[in-house]
C-alpha atoms as a PDB file:
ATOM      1  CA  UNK A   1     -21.882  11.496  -3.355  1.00  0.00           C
ATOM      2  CA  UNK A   2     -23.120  13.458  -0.222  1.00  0.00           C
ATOM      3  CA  UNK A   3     -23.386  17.047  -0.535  1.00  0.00           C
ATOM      4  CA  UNK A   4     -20.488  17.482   2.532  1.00  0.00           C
ATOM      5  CA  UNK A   5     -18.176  15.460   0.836  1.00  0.00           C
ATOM      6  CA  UNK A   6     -18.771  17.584  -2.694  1.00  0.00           C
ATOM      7  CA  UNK A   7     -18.496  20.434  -0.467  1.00  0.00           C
ATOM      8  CA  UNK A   8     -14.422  19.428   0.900  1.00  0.00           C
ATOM      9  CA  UNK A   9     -13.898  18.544  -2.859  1.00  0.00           C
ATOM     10  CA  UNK A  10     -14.771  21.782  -3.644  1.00  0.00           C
ATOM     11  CA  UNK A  11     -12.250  23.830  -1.629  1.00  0.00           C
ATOM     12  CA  UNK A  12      -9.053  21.349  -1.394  1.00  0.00           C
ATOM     13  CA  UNK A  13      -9.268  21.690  -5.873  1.00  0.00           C
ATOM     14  CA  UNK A  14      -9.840  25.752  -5.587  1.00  0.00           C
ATOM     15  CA  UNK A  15      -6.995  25.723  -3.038  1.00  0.00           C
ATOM     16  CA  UNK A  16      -4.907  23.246  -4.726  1.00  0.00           C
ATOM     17  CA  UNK A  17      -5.822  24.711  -8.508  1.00  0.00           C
ATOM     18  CA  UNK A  18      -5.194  28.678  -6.899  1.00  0.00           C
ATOM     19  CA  UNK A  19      -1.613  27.175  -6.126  1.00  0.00           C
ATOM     20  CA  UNK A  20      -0.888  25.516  -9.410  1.00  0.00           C
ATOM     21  CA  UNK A  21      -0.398  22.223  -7.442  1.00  0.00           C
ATOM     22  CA  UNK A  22      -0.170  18.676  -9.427  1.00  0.00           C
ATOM     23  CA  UNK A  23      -2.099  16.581  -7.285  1.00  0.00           C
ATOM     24  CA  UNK A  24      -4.574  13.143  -7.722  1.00  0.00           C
ATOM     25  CA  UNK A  25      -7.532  11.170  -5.597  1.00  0.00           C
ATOM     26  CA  UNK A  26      -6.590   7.845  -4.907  1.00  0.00           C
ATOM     27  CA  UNK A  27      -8.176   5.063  -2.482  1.00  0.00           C
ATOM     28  CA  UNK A  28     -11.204   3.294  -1.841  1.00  0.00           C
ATOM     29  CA  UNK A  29     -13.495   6.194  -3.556  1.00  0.00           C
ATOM     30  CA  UNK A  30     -11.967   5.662  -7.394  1.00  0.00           C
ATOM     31  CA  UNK A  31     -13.868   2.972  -8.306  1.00  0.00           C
ATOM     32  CA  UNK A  32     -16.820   4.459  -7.817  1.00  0.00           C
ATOM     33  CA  UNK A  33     -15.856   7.664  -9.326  1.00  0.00           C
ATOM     34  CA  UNK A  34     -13.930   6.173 -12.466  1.00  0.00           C
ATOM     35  CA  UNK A  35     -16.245   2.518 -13.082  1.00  0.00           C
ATOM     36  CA  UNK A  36     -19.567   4.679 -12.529  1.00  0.00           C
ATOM     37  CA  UNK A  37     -21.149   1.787  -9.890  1.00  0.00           C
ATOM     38  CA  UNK A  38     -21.676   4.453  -7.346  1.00  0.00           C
ATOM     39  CA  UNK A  39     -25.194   2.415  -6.211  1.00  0.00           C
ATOM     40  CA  UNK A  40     -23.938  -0.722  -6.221  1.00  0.00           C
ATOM     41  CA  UNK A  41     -24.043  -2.940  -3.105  1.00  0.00           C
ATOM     42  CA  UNK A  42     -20.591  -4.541  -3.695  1.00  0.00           C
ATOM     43  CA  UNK A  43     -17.215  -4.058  -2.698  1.00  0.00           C
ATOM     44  CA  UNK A  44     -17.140  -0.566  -4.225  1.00  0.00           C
ATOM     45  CA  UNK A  45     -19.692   0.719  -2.044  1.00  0.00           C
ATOM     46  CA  UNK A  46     -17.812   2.472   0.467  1.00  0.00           C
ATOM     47  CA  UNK A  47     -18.590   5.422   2.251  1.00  0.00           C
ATOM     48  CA  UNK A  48     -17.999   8.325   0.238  1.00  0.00           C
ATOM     49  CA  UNK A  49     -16.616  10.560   3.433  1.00  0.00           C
ATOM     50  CA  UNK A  50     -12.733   9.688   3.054  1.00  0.00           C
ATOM     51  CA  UNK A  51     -10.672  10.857   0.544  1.00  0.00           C
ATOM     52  CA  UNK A  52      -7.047  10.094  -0.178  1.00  0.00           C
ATOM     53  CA  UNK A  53      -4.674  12.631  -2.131  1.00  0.00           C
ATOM     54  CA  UNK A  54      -0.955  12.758  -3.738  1.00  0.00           C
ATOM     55  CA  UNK A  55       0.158  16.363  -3.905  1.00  0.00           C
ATOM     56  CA  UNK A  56       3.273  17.513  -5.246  1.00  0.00           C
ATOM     57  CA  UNK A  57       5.390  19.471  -2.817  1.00  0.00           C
ATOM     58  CA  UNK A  58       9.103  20.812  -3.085  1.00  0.00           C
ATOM     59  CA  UNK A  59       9.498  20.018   0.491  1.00  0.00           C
ATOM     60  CA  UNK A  60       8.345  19.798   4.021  1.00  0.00           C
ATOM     61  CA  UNK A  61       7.767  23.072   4.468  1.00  0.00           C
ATOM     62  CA  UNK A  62       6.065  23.932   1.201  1.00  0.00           C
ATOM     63  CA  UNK A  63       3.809  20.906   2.982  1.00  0.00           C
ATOM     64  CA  UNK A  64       3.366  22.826   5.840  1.00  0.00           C
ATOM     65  CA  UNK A  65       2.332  25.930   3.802  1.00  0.00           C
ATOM     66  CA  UNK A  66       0.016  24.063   1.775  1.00  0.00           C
ATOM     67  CA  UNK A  67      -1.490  22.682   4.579  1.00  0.00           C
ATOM     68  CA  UNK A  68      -2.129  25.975   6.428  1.00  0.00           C
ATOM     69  CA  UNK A  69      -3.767  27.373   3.291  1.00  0.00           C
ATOM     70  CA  UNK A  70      -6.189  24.142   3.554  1.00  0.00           C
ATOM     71  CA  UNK A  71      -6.622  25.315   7.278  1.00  0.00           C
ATOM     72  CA  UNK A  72      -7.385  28.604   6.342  1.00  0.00           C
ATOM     73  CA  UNK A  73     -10.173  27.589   4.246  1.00  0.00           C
ATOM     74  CA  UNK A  74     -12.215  25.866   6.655  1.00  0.00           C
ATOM     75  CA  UNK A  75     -10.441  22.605   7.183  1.00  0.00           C
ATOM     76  CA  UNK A  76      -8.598  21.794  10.604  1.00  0.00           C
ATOM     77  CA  UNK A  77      -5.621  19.114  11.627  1.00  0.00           C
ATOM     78  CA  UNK A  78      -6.414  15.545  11.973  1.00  0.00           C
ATOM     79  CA  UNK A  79      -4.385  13.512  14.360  1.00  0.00           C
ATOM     80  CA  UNK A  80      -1.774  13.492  12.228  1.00  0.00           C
ATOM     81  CA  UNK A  81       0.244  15.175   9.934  1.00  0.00           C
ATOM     82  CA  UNK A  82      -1.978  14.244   6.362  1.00  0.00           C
ATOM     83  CA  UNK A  83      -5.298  13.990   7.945  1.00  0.00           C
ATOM     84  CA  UNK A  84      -7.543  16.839   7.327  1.00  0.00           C
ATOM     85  CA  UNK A  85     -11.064  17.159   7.894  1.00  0.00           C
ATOM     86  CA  UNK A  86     -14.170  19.242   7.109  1.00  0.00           C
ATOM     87  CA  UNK A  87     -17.373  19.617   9.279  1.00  0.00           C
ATOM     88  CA  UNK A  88     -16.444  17.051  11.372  1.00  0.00           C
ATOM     89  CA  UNK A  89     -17.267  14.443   9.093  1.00  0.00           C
ATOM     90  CA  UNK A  90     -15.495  14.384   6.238  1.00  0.00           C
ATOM     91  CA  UNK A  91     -11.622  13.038   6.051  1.00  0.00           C
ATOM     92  CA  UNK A  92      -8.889  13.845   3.570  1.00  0.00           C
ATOM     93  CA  UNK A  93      -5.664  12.263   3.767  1.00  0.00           C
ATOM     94  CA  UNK A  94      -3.149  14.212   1.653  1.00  0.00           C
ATOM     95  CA  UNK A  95       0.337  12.271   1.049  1.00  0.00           C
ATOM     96  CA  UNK A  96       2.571  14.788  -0.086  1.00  0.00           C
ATOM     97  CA  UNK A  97       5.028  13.910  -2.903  1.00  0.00           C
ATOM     98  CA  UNK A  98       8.601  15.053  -4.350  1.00  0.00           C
ATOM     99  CA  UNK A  99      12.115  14.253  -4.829  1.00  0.00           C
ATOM    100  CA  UNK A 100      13.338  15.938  -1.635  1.00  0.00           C
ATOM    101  CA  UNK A 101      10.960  14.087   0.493  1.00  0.00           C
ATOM    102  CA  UNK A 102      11.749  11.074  -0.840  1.00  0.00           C
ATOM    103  CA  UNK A 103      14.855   8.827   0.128  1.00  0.00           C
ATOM    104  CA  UNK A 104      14.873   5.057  -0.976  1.00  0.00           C
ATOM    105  CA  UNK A 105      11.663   4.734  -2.188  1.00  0.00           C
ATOM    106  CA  UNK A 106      10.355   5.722   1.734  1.00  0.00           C
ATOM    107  CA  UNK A 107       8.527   8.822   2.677  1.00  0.00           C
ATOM    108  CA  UNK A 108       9.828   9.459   6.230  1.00  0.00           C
ATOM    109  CA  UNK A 109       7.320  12.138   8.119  1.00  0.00           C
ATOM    110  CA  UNK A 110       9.088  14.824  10.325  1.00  0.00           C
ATOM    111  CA  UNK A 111       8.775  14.629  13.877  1.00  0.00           C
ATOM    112  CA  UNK A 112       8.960  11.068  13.690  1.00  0.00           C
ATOM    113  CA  UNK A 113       4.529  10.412  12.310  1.00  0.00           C
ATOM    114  CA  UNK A 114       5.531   7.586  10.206  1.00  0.00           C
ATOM    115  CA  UNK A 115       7.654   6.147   7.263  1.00  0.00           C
ATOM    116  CA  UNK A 116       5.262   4.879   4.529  1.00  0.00           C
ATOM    117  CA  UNK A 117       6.684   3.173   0.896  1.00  0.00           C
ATOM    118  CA  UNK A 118       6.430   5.777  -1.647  1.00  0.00           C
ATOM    119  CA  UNK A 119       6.241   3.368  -4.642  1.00  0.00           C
ATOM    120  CA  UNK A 120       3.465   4.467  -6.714  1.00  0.00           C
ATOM    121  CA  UNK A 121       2.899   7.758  -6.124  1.00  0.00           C
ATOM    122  CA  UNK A 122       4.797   9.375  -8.915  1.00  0.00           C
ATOM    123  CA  UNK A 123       2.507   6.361 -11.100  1.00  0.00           C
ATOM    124  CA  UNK A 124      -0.283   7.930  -9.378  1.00  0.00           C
ATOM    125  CA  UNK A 125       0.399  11.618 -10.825  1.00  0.00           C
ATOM    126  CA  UNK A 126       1.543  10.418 -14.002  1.00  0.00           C
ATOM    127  CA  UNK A 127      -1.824   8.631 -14.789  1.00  0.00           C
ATOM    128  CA  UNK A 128      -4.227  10.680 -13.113  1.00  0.00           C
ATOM    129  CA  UNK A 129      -7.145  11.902 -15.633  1.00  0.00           C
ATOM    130  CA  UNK A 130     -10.028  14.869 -15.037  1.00  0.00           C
ATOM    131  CA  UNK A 131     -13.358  12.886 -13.633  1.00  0.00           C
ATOM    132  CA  UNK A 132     -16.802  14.578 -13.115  1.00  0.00           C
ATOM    133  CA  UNK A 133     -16.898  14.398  -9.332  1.00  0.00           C
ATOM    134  CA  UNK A 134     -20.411  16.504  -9.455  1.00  0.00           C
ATOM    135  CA  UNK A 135     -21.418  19.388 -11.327  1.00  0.00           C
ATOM    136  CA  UNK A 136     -19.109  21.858 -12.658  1.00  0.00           C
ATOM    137  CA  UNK A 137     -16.336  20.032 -10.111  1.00  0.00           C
ATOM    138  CA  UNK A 138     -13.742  17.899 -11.921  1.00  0.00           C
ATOM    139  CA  UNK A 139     -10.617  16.264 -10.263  1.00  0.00           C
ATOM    140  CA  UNK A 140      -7.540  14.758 -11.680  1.00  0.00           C
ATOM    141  CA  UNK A 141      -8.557  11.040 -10.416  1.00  0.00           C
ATOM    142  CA  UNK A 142      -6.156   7.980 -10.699  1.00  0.00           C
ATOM    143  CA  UNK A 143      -6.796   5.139 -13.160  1.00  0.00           C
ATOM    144  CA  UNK A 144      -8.037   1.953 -12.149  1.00  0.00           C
ATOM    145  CA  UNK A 145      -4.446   0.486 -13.152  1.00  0.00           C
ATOM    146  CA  UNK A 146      -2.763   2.655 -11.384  1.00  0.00           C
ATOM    147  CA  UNK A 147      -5.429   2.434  -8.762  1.00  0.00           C
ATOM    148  CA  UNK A 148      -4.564  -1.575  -8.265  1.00  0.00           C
ATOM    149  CA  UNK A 149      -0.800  -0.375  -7.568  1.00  0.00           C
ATOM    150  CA  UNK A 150      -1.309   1.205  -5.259  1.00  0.00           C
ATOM    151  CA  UNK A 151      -3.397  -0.510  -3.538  1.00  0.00           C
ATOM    152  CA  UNK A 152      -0.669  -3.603  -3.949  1.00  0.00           C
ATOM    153  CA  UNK A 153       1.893  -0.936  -2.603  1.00  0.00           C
ATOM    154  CA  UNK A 154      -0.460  -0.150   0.698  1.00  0.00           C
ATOM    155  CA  UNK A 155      -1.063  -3.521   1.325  1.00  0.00           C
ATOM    156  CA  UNK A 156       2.979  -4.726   1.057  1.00  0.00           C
ATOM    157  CA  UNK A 157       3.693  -1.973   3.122  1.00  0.00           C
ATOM    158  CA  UNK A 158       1.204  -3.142   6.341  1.00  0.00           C
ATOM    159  CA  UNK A 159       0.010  -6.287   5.027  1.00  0.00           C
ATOM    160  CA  UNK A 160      -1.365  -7.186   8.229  1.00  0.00           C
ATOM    161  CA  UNK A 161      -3.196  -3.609   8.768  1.00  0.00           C
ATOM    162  CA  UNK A 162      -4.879  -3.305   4.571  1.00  0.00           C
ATOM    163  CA  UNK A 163      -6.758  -6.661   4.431  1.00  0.00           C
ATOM    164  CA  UNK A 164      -9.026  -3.914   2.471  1.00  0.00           C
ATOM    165  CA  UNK A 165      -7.116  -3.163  -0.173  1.00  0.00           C
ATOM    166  CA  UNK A 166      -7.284  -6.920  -0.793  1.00  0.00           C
ATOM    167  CA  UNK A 167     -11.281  -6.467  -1.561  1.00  0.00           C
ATOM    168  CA  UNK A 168     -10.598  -2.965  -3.342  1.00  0.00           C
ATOM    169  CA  UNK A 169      -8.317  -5.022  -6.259  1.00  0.00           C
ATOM    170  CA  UNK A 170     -10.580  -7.707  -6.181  1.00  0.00           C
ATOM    171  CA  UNK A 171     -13.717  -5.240  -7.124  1.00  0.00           C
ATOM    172  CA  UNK A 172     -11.592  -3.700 -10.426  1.00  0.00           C
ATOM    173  CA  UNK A 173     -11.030  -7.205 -11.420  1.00  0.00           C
ATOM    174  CA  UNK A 174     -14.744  -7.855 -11.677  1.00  0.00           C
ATOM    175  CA  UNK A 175     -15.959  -4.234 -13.044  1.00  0.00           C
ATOM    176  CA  UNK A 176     -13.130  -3.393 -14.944  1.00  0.00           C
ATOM    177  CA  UNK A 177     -13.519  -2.754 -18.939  1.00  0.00           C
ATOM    178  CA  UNK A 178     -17.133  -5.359 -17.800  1.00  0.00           C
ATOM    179  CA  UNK A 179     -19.194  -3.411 -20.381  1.00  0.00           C
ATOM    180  CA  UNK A 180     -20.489  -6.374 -22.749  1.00  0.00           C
ATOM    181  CA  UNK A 181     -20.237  -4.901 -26.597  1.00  0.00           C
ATOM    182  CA  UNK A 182     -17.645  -2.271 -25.916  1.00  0.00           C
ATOM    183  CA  UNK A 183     -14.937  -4.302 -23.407  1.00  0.00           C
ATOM    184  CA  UNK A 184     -11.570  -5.017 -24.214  1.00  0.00           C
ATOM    185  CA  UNK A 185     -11.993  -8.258 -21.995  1.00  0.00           C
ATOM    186  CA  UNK A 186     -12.666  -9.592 -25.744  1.00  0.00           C
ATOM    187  CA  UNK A 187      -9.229  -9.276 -26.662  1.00  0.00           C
ATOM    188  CA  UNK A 188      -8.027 -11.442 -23.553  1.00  0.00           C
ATOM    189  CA  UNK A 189     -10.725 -14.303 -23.163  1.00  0.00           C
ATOM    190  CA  UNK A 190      -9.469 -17.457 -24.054  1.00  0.00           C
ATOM    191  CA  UNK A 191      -5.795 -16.680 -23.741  1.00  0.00           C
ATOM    192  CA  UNK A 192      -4.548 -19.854 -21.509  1.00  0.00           C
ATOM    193  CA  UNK A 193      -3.214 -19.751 -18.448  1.00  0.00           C
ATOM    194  CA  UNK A 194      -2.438 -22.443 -16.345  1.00  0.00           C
ATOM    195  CA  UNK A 195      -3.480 -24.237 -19.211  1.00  0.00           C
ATOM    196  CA  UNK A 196      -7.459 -23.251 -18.623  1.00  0.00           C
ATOM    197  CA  UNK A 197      -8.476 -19.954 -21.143  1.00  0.00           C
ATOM    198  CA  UNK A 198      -9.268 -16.987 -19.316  1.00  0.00           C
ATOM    199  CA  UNK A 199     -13.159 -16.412 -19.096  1.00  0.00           C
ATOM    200  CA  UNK A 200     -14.439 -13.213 -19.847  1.00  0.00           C
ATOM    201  CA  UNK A 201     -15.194 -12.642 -16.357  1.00  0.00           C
ATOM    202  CA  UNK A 202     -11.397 -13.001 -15.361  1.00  0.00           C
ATOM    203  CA  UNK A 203     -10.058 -11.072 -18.369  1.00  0.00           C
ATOM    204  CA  UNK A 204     -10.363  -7.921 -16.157  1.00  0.00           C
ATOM    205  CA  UNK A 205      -7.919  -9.039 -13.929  1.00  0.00           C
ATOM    206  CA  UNK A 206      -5.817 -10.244 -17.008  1.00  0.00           C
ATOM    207  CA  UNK A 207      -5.723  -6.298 -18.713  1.00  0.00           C
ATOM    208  CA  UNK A 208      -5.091  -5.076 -15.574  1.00  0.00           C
ATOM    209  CA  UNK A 209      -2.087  -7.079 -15.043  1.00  0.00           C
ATOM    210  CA  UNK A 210      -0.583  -6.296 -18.834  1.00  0.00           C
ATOM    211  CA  UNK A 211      -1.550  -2.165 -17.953  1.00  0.00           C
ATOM    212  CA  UNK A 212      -0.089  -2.590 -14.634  1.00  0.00           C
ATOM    213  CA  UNK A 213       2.784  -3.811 -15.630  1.00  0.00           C
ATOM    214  CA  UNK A 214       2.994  -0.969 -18.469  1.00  0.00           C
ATOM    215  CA  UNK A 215       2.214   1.692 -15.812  1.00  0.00           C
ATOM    216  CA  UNK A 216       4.872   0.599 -12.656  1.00  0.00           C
ATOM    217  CA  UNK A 217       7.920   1.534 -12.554  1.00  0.00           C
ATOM    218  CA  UNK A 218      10.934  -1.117 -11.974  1.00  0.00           C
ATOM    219  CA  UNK A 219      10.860  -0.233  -8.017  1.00  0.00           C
ATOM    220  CA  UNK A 220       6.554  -0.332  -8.201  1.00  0.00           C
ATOM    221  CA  UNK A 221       6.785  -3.246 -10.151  1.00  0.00           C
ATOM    222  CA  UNK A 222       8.870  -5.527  -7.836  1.00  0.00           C
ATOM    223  CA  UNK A 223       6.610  -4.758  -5.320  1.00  0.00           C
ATOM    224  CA  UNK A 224       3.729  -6.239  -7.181  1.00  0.00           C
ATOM    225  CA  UNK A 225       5.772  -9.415  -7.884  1.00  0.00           C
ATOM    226  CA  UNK A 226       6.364  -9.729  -4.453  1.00  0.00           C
ATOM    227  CA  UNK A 227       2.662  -8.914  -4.048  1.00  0.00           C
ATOM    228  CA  UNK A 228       1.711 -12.247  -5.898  1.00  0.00           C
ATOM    229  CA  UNK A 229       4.774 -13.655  -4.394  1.00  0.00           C
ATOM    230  CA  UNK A 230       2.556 -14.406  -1.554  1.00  0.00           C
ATOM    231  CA  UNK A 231      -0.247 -15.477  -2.990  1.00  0.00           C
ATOM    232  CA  UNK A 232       1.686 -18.894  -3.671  1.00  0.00           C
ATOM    233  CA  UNK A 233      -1.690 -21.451  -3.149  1.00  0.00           C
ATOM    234  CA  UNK A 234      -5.235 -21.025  -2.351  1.00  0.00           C
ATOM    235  CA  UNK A 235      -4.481 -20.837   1.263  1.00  0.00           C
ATOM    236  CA  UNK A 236      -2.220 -17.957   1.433  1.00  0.00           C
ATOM    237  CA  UNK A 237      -2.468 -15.728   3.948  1.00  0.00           C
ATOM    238  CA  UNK A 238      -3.881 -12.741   1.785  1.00  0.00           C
ATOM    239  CA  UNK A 239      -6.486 -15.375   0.145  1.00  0.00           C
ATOM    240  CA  UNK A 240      -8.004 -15.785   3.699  1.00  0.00           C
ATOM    241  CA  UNK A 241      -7.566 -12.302   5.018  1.00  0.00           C
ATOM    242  CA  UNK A 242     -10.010 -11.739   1.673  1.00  0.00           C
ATOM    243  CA  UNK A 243     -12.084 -14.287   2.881  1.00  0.00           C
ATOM    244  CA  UNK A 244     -12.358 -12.711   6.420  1.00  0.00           C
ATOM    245  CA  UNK A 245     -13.650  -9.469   4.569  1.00  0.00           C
ATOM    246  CA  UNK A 246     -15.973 -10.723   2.380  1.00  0.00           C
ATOM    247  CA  UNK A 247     -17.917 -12.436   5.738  1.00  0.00           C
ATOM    248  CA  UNK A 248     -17.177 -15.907   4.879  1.00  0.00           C
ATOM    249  CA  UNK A 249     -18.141 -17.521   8.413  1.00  0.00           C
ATOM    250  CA  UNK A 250     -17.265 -20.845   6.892  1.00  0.00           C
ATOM    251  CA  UNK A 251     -14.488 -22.051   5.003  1.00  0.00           C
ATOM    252  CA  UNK A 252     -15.393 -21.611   1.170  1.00  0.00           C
ATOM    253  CA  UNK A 253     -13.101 -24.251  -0.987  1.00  0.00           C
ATOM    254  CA  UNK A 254     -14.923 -22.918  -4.249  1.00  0.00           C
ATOM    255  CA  UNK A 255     -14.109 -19.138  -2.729  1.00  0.00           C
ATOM    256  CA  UNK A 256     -10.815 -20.145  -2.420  1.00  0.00           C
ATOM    257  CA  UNK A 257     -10.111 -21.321  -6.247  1.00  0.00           C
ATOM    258  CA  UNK A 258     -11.892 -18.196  -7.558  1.00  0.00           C
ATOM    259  CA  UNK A 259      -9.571 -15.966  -5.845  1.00  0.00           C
ATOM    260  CA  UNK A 260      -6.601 -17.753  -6.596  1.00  0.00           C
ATOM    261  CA  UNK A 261      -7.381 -17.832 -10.096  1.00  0.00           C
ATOM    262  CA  UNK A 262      -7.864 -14.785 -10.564  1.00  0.00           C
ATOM    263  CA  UNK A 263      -4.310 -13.425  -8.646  1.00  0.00           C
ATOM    264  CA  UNK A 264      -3.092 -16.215 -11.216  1.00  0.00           C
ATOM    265  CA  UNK A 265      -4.530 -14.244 -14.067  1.00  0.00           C
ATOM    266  CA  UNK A 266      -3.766 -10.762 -13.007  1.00  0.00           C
ATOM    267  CA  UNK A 267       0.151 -12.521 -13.030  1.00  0.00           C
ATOM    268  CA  UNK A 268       0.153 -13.895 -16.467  1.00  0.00           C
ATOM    269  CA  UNK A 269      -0.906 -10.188 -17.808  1.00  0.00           C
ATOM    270  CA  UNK A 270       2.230  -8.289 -15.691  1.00  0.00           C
ATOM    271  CA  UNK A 271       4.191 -11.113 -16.811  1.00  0.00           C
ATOM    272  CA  UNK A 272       2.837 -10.783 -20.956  1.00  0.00           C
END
């Protein structure tokens, strides 16, 4: 991780520890954080400059207070309400988080920003677990389970606008619990579904769907039916939106199947 990015880490958790704040990284960074393929060339490669956050909050103006104490430290105001940034170059989007802000599962920004689904957020905090971000700086970082929801939950909310997320769920089904000798994939190959057994190179997706479903609550959780809802053939519309972002100039029949199969898998374990 570059040294600017360690750097914002390093004052949003003093200002956020000082204040005795619950909070949790979420988005595209996690995987390469939590499943340790920070050199990898594949989908988990991202750019390690943008950050995503849950804090808890009592209410909009505790928000605002937290936020000026993040300004105070060095960071200033992005274009909108959550976006924060360091040095120019670095980007953390914090979501606040707590019962008052929260009405129908919606988080409705004041002023009129934006209303964004709040499923999987509380998930988020509940699962979150201290990571070695660099030395001497841990962070309370999702899990990869509760990683996938809410990616599922970003996507459902602007399916047309997270064709990323897509490629982000796709990655924790192939590197998930992958370590040969020590993998709980094991457990799960050859369990049938669809009447083929799961290979050990789908059983990720598989123990992600049974610790999804463990993880969601019954709001989170209809989302990710209605998630795979979608995903009713190999030529739904998130199968080729996956297709668009993996560079597939051509139409890939054999791409196709693998990705459907594997949504297919991911199902059977939320539905165990």
């Amino acid at each position: 991780m570059e040294p600017k990015a360690i750097e914002a880490l390093r004052i949003f958790s003093r200002v956020l520890t000082r204040e005795r704040r619950k909070f949790v990284l979420i988005g595209a960074t996690v995987p390469q954080i939590v499943l340790d393929f920070r050199d990898s060339p594949g989908l988990g490669s991202r750019e390690t400059r943008d950050f995503d956050a849950v804090a808890e909050v009592q209410d909009w103006e505790d928000f605002a207070r937290l936020r000026e104490r993040l300004l105070q430290e060095g960071f200033w105001s992005g274009r909108v309400a959550h976006e924060l940034w360091l040095n120019d170059e670095v980007r953390i989007d914090l979501i606040p988080f707590g019962p008052s802000l929260v009405k129908e599962d919606k988080l409705s920004w004041p002023y009129g920003d934006s209303i964004m689904t709040a499923c999987g957020l509380e998930e988020a905090l509940e699962c979150a677990r201290d990571q070695e971000i660099a030395p001497n700086l841990r962070l309370p970082v999702v899990t990869i389970p509760g990683l996938v929801l809410t990616k599922v939950v970003a996507y459902m909310d602007r399916p047309e606008e997270r064709a990323r997320d897509l490629t982000d769920i796709l990655y924790c089904f192939d590197q998930y619990e992958k370590t040969v000798g020590q993998s709980r994939r094991f457990d799960h190959a050859g369990t049938e579904v669809d009447g083929t057994e799961v290979a050990f190179e789908e059983a990720g997706a598989f123990l992600l769907g049974l610790e999804v479903a463990a993880l969601a609550k019954p709001n989170s959780l209809l989302l990710v039916h209605s998630f795979l809802g979608k995903i009713s053939d190999e030529y739904a519309r998130p199968i080729a939106q996956i297709l668009s972002e993996e560079g597939q100039l051509l139409d890939s029949e054999e791409r196709r199947s693998v990705l459907y199969r594997l949504f297919r898998v991911f199902g059977a374990g939320l539905n165990q």
